[in-house]
C-alpha atoms as a PDB file:
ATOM      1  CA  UNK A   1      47.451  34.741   3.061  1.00  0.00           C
ATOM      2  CA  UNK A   2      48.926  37.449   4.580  1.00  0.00           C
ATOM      3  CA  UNK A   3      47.188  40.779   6.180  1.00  0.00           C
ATOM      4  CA  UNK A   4      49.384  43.719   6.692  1.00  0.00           C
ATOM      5  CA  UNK A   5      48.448  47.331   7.760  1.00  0.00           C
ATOM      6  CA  UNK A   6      49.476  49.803   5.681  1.00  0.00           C
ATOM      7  CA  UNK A   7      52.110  51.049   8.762  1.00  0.00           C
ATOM      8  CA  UNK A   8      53.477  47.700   8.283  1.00  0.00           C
ATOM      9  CA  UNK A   9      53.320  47.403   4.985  1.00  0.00           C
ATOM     10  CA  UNK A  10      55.357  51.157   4.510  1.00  0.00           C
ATOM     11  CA  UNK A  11      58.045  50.284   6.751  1.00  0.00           C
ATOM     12  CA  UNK A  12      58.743  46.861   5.005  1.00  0.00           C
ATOM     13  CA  UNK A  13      58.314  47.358   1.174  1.00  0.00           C
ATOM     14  CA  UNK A  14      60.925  45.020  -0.096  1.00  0.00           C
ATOM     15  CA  UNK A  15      59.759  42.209   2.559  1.00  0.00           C
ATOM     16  CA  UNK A  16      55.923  42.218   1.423  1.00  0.00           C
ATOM     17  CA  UNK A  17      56.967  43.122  -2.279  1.00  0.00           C
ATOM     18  CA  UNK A  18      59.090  39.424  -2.379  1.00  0.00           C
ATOM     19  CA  UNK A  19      56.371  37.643  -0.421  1.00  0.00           C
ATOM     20  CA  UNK A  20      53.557  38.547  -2.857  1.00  0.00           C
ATOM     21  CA  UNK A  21      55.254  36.124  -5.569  1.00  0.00           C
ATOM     22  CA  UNK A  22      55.398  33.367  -3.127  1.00  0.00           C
ATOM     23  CA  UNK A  23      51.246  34.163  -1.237  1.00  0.00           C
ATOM     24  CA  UNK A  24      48.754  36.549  -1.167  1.00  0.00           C
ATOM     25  CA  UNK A  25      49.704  40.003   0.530  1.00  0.00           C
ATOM     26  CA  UNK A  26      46.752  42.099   1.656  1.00  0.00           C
ATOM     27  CA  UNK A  27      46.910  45.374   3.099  1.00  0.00           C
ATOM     28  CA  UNK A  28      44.317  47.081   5.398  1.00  0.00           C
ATOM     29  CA  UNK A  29      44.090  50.665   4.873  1.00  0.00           C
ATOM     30  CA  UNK A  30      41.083  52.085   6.839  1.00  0.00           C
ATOM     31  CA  UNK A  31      37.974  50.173   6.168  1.00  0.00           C
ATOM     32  CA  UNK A  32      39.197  48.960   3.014  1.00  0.00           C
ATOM     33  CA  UNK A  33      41.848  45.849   1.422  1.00  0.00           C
ATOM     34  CA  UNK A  34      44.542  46.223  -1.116  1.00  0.00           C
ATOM     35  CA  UNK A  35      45.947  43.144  -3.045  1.00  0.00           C
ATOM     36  CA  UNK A  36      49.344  43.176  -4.135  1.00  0.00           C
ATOM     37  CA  UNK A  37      49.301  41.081  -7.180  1.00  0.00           C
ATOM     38  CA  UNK A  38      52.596  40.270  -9.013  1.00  0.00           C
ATOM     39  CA  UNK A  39      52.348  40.464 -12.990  1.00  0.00           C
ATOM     40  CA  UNK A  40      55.985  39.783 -14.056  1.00  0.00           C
ATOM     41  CA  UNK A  41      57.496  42.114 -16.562  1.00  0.00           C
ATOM     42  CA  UNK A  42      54.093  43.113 -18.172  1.00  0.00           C
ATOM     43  CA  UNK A  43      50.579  44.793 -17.024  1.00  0.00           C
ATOM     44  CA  UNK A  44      47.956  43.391 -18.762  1.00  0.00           C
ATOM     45  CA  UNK A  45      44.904  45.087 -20.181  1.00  0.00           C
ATOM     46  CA  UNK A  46      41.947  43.376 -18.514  1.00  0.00           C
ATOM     47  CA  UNK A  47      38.657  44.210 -21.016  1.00  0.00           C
ATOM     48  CA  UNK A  48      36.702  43.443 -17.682  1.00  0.00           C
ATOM     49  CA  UNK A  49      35.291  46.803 -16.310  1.00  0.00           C
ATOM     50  CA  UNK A  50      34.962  45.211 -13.020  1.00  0.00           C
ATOM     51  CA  UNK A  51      38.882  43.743 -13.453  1.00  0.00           C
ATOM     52  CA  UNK A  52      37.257  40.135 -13.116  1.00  0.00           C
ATOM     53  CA  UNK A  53      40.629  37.966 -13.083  1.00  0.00           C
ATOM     54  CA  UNK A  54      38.680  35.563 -15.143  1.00  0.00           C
ATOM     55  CA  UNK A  55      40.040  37.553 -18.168  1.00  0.00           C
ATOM     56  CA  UNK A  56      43.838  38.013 -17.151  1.00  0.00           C
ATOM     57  CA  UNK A  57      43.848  34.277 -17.921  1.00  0.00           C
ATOM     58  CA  UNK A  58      45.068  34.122 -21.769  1.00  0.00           C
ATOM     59  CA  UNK A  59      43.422  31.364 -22.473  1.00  0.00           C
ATOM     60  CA  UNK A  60      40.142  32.535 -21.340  1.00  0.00           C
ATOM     61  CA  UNK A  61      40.385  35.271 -23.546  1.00  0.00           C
ATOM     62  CA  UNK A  62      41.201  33.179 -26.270  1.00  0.00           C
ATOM     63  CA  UNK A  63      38.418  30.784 -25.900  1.00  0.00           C
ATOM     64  CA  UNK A  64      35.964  34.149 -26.429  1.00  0.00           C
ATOM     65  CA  UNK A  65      37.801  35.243 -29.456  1.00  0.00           C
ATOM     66  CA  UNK A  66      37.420  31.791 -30.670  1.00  0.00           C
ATOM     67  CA  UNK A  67      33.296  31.616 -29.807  1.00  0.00           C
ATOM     68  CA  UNK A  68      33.479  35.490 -31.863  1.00  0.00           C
ATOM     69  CA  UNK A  69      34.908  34.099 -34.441  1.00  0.00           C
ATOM     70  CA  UNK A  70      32.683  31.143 -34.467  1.00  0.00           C
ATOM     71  CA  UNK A  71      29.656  33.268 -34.629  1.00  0.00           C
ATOM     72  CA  UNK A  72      30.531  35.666 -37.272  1.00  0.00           C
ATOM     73  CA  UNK A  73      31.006  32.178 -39.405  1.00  0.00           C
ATOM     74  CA  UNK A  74      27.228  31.297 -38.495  1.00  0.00           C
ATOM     75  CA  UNK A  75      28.531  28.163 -36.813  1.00  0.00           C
ATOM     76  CA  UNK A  76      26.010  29.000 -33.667  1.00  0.00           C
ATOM     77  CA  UNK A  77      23.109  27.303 -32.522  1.00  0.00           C
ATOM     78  CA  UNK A  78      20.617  29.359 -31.154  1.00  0.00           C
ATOM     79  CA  UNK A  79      19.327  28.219 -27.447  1.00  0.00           C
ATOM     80  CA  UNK A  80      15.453  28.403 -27.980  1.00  0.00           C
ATOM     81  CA  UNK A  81      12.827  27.757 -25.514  1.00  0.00           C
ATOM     82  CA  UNK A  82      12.391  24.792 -27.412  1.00  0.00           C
ATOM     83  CA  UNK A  83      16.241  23.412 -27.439  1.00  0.00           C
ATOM     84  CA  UNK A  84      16.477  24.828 -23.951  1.00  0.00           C
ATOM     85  CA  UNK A  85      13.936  22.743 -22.332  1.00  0.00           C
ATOM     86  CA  UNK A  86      15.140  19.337 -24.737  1.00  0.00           C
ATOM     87  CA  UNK A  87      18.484  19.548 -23.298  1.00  0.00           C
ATOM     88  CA  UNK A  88      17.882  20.399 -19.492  1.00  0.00           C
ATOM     89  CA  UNK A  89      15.084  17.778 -19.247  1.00  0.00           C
ATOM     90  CA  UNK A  90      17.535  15.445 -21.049  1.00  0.00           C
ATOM     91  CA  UNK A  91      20.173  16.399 -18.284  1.00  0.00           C
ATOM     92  CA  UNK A  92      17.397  15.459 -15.409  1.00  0.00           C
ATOM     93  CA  UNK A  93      16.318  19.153 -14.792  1.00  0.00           C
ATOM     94  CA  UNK A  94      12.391  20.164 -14.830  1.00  0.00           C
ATOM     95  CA  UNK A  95      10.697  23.441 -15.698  1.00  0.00           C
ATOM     96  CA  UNK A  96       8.666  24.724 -13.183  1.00  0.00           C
ATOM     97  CA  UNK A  97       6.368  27.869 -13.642  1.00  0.00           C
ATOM     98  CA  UNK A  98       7.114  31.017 -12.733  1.00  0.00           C
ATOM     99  CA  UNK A  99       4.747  31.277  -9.337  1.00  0.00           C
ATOM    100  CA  UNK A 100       6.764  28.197  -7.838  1.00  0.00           C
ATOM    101  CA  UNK A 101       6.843  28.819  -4.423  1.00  0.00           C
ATOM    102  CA  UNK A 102       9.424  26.109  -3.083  1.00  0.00           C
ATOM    103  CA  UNK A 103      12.862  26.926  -2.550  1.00  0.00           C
ATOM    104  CA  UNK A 104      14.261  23.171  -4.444  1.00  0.00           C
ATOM    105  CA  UNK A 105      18.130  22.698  -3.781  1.00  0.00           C
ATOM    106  CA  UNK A 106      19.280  22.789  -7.230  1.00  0.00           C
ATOM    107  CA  UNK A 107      17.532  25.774  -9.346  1.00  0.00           C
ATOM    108  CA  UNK A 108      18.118  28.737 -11.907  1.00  0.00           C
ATOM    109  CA  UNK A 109      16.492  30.961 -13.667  1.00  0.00           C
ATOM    110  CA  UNK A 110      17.572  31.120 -17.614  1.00  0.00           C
ATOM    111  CA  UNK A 111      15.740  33.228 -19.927  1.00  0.00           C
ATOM    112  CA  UNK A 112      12.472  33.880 -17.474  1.00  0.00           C
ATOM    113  CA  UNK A 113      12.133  29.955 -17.045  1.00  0.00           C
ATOM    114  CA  UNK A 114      12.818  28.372 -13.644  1.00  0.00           C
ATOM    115  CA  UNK A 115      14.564  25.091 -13.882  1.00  0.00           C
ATOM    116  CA  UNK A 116      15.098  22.585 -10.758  1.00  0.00           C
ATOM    117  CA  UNK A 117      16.535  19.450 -10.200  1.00  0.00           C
ATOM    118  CA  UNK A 118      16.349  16.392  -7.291  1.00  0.00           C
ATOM    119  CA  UNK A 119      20.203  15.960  -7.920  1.00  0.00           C
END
């Protein structure tokens, strides 16, 4: 990774422009950091309001059209409280209640329910 200030980064276009497709060029402007990310010959449309990269990935997106899909079909199963707590105490998770005090290594919170683990 590279960190370039914008003075820098002005006065050497072509040189940062060819690194970016070989590392990551950042710039420093002020109090704030620019990414140059290469895209090839096209600009995708990221769906992600916050421009997650998760979704620049075409397979990603492809793996949500498919669970879409899947869906509108009916072939879901619903996750309830029931079915939720059968598979994470299969998995060696417990549910603890909702006062629990103790900070455990291993916990989340799904759907209001704490869920720990001694993993």
């Amino acid at each position: 990774m590279l960190v370039v200030s914008s003075r820098e980064f002005r006065d050497s276009q072509k040189k940062y422009f060819d690194l970016a497709t070989k590392e990551r060029v950042i710039i420093k402007r002020k109090n704030e950091f620019l990414e140059l990310v290469p895209r090839g010959n096209n600009i995708p449309e990221s769906p992600s309001p916050s421009n997650d990269p998760w979704f620049d990935d075409p397979l990603n997106l492809e793996s949500v059209m498919v669970g879409i899909e899947q869906a509108r079909k009916g072939e879901i199963v619903r996750l309830t409280p029931e079915l939720q707590k059968r598979l994470f105490e299969l998995s060696g998770w417990k549910m603890v209640s909702r006062d629990y005090k103790e900070t455990p290594l291993l916990s989340f919170k799904l759907s209001d329910t704490i869920w720990t683990s001694d993993l």
